[in-house]
N, C-alpha and C. Protein backbone atom coordinates (compact mmCIF):
# COMPACT_ATOMS: atom_id res chain seq x y z
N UNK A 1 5.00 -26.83 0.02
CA UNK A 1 3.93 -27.73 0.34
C UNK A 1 2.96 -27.77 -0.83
N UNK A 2 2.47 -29.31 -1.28
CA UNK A 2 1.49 -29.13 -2.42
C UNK A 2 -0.02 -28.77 -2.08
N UNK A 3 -0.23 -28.61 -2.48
CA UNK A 3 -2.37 -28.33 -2.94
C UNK A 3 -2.53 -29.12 -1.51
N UNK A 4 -2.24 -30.21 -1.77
CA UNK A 4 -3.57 -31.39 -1.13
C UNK A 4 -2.54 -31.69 0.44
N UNK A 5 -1.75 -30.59 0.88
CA UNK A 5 -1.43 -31.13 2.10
C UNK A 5 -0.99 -31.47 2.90
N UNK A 6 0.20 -32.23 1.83
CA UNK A 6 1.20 -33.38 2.07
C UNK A 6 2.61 -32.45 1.89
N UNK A 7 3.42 -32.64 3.24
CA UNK A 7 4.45 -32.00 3.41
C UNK A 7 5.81 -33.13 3.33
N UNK A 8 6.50 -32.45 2.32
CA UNK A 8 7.32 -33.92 1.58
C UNK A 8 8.67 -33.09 2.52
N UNK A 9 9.84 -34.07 2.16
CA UNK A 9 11.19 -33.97 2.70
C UNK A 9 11.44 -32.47 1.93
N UNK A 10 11.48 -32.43 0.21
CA UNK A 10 11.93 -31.08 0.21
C UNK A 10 11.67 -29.40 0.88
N UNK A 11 10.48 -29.88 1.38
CA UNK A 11 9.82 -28.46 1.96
C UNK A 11 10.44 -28.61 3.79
N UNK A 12 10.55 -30.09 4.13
CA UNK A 12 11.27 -29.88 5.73
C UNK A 12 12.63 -29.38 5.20
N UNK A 13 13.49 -29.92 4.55
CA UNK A 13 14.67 -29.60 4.16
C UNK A 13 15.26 -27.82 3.81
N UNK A 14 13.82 -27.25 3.07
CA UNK A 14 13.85 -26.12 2.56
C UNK A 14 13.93 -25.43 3.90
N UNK A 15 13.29 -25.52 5.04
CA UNK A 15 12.70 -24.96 6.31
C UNK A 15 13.82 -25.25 7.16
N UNK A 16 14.43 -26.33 7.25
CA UNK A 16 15.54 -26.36 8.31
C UNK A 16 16.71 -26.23 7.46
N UNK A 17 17.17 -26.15 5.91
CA UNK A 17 18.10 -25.75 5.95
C UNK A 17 17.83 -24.87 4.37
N UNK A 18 17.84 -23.73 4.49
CA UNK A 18 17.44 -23.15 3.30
C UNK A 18 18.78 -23.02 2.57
N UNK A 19 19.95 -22.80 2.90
CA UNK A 19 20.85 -22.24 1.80
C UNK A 19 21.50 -23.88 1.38
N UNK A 20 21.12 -24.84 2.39
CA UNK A 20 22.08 -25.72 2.16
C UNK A 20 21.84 -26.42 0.66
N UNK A 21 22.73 -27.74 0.09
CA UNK A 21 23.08 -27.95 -1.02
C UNK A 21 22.42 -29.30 -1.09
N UNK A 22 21.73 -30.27 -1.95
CA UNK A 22 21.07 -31.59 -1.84
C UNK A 22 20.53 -31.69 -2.67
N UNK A 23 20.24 -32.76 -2.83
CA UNK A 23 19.58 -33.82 -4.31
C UNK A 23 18.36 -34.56 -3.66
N UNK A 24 16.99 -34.41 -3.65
CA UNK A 24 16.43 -35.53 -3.78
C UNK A 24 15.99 -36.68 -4.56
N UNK A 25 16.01 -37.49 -4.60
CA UNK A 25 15.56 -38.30 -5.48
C UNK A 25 14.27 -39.51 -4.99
N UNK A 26 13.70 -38.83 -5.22
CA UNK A 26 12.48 -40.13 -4.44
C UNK A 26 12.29 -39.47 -3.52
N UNK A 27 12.20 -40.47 -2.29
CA UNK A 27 12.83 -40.36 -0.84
C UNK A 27 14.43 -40.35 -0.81
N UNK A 28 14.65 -40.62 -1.65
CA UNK A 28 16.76 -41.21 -1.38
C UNK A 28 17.43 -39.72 -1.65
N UNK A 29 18.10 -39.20 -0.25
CA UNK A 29 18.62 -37.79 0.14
C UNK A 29 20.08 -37.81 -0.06
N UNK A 30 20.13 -37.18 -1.09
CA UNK A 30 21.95 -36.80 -1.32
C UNK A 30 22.67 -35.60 -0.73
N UNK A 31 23.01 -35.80 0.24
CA UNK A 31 23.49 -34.30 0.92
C UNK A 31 24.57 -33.47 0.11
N UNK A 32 24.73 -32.86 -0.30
CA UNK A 32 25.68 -32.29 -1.17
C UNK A 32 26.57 -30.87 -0.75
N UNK A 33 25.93 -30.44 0.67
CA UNK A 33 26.20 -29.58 1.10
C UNK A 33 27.69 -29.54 1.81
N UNK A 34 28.75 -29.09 2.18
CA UNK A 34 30.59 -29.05 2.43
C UNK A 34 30.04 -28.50 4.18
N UNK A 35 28.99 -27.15 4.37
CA UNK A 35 29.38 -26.18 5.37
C UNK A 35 27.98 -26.48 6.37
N UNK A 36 27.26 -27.30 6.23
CA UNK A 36 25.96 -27.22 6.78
C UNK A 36 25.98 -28.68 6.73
N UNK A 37 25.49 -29.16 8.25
CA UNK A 37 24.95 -30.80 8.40
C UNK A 37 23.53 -31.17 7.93
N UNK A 38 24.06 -32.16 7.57
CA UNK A 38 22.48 -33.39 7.18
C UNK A 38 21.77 -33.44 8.32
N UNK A 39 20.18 -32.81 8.17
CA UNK A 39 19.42 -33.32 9.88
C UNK A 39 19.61 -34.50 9.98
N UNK A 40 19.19 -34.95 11.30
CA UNK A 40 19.15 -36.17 11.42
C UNK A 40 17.51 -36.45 11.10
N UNK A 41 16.95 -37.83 11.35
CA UNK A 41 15.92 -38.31 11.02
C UNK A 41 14.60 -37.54 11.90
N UNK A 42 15.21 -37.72 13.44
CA UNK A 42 14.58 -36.85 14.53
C UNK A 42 14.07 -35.67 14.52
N UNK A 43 15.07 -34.60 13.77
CA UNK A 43 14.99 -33.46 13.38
C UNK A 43 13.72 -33.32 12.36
N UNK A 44 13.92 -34.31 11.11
CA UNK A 44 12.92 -34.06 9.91
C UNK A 44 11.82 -34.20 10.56
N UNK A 45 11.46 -35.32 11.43
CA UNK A 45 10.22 -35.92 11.96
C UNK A 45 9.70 -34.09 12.90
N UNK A 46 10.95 -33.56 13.73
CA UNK A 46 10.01 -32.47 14.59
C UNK A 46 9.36 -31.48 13.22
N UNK A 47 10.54 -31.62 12.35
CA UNK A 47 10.15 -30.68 11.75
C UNK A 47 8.87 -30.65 10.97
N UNK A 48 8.33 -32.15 10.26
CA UNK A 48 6.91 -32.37 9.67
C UNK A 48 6.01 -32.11 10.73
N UNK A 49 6.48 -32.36 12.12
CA UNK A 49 5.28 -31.81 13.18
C UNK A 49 4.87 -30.41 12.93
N UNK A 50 6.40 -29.70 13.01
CA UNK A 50 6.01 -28.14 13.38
C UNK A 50 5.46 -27.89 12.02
N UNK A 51 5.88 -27.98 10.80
CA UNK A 51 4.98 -27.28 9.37
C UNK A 51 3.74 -27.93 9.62
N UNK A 52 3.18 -28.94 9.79
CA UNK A 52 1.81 -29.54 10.13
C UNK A 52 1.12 -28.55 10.86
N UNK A 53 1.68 -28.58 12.01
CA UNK A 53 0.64 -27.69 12.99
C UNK A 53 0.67 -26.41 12.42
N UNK A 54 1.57 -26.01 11.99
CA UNK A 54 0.96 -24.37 11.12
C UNK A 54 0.25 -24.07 10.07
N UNK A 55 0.56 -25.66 9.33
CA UNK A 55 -0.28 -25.48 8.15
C UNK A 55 -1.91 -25.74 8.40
N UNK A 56 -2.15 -26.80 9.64
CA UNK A 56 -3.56 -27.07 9.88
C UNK A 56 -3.86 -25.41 11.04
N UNK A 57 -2.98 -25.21 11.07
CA UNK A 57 -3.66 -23.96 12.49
C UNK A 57 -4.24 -22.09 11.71
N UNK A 58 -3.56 -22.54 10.26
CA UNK A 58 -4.11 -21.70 9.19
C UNK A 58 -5.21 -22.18 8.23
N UNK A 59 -5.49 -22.86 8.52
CA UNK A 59 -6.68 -23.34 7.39
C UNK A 59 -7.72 -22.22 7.26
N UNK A 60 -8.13 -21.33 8.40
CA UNK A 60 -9.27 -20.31 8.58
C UNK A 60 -8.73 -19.68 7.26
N UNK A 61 -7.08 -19.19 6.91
CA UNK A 61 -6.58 -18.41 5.74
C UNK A 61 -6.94 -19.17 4.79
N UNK A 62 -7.13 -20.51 4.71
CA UNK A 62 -7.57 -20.98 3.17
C UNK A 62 -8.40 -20.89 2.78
N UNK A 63 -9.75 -21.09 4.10
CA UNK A 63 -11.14 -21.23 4.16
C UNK A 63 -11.62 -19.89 3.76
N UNK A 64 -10.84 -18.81 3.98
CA UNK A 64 -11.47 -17.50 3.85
C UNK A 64 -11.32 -16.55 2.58
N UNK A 65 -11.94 -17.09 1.64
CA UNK A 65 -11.32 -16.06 0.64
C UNK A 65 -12.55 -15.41 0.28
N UNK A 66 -12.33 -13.95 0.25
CA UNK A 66 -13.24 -12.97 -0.20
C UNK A 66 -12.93 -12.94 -1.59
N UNK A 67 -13.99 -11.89 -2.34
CA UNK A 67 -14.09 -11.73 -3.43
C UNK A 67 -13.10 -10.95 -3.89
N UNK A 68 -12.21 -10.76 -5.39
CA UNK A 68 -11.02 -9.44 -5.62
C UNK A 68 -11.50 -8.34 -5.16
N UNK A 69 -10.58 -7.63 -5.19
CA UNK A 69 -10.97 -6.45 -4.57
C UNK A 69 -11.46 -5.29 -5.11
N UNK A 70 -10.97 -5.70 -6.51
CA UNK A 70 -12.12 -4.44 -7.27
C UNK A 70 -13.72 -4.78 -7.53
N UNK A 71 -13.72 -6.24 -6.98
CA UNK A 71 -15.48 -6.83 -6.71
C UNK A 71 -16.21 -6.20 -5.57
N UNK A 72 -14.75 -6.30 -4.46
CA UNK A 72 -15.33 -5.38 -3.12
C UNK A 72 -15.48 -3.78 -2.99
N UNK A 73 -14.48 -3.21 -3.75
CA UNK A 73 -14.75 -1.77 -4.04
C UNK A 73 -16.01 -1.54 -4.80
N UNK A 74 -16.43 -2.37 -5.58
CA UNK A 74 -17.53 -2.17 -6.85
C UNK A 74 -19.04 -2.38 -6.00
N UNK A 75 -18.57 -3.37 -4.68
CA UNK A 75 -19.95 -3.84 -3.88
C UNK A 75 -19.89 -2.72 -3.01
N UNK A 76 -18.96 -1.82 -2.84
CA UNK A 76 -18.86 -0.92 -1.96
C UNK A 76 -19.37 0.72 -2.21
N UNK A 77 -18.91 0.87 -3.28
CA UNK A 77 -19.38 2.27 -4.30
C UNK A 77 -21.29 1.83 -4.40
N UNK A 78 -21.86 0.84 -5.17
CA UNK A 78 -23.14 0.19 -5.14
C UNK A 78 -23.74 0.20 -3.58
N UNK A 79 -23.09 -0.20 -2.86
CA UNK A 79 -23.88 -0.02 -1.15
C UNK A 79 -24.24 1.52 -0.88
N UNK A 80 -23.09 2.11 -0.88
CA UNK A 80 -23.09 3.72 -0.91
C UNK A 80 -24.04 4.72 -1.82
N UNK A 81 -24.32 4.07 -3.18
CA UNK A 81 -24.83 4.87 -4.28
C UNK A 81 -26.41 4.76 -3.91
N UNK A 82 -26.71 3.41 -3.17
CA UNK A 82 -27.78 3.19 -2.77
C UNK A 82 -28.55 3.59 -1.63
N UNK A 83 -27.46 4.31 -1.19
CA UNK A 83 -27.71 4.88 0.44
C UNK A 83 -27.87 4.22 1.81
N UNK A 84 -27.41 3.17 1.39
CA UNK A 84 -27.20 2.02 2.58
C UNK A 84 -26.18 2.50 3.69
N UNK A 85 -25.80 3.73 3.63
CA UNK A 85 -24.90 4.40 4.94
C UNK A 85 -25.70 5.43 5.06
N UNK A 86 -26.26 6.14 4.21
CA UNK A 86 -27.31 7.11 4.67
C UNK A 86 -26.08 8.33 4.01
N UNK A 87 -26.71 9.58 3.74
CA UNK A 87 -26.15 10.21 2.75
C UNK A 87 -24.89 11.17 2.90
N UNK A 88 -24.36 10.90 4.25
CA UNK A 88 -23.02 11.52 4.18
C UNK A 88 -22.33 10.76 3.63
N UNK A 89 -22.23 9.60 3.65
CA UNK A 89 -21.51 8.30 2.88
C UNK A 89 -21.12 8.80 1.31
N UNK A 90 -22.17 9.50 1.03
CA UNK A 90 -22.32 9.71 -0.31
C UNK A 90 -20.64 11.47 -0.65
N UNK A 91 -20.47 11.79 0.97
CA UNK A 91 -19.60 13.08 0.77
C UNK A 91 -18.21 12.33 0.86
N UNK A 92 -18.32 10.93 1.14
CA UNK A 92 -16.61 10.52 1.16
C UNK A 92 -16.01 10.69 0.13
N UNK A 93 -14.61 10.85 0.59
CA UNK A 93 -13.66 11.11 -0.55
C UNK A 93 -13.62 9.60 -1.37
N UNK A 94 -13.92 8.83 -0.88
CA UNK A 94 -14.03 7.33 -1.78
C UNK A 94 -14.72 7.54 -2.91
N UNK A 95 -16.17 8.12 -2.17
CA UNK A 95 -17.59 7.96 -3.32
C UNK A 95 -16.89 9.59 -4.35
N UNK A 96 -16.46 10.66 -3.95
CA UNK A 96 -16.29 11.49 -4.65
C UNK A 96 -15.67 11.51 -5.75
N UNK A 97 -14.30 10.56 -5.38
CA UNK A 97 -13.73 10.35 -6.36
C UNK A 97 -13.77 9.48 -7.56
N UNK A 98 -14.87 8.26 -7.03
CA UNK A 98 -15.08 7.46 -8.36
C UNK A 98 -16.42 7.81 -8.65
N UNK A 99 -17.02 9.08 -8.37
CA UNK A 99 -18.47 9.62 -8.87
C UNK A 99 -18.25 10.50 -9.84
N UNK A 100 -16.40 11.25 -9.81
CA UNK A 100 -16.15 11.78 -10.61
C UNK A 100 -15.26 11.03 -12.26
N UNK A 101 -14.94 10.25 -11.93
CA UNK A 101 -14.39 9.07 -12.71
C UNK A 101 -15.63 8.62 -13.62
N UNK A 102 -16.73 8.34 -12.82
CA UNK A 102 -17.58 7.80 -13.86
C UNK A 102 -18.75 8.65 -14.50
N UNK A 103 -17.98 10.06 -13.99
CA UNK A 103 -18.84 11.50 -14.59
C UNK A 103 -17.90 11.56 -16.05
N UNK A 104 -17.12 11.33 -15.74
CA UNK A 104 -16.16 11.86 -16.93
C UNK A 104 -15.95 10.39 -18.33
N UNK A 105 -15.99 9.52 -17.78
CA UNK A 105 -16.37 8.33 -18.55
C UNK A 105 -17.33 7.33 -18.37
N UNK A 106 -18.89 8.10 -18.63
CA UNK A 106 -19.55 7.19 -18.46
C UNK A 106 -19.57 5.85 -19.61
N UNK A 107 -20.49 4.91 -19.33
CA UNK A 107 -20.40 3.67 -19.60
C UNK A 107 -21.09 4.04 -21.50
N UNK A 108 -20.65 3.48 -22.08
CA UNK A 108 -21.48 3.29 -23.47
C UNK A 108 -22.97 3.22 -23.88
């Protein structure tokens, strides 16, 4: 499926028949496959339904992207260093171990 949405014949094709054999060209479908049938038209049509509805019923996964994760570890060590858990926070093996990391190479 591209960027913007649009779920073309090769991605129904890929989904209802993954090993099978075919050419698209355009829209114009060359079946090429000996051991596996050509869907019919009916078939492609359920099938743009069903990738549709999964692809719109995930959007929350597109909508949601947090920051990398060494941004979130880095906002996380900084919450802690600051005492924003209050100071046992400060005895986790998380904070211990990158308190000792940046004992041993501090910054320039």
């Amino acid at each position: 499926m591209d960027k913007f949405n649009k779920i073309d014949k090769s991605d129904v094709l890929s989904s209802l028949c993954p090993t099978a054999e075919w050419v698209l060209r355009g829209e114009e479908l060359e079946w090429l496959d000996t051991t596996q049938t050509q869907p019919t038209d009916s078939e492609i049509t359920a099938e743009v339904t069903r990738l549709q509805s999964i692809y719109d019923n995930n959007q929350y996964q597109r909508d949601r992207q947090y920051a990398p994760i060494g941004d979130q570890l880095d906002m996380l060590w900084h919450s802690i260093d600051a005492g924003e858990f209050g100071d046992t926070a400060k005895q986790s093996e998380f904070y211990t171990a990158i308190a000792a990391v940046k004992a041993e190479f501090p910054k320039p």
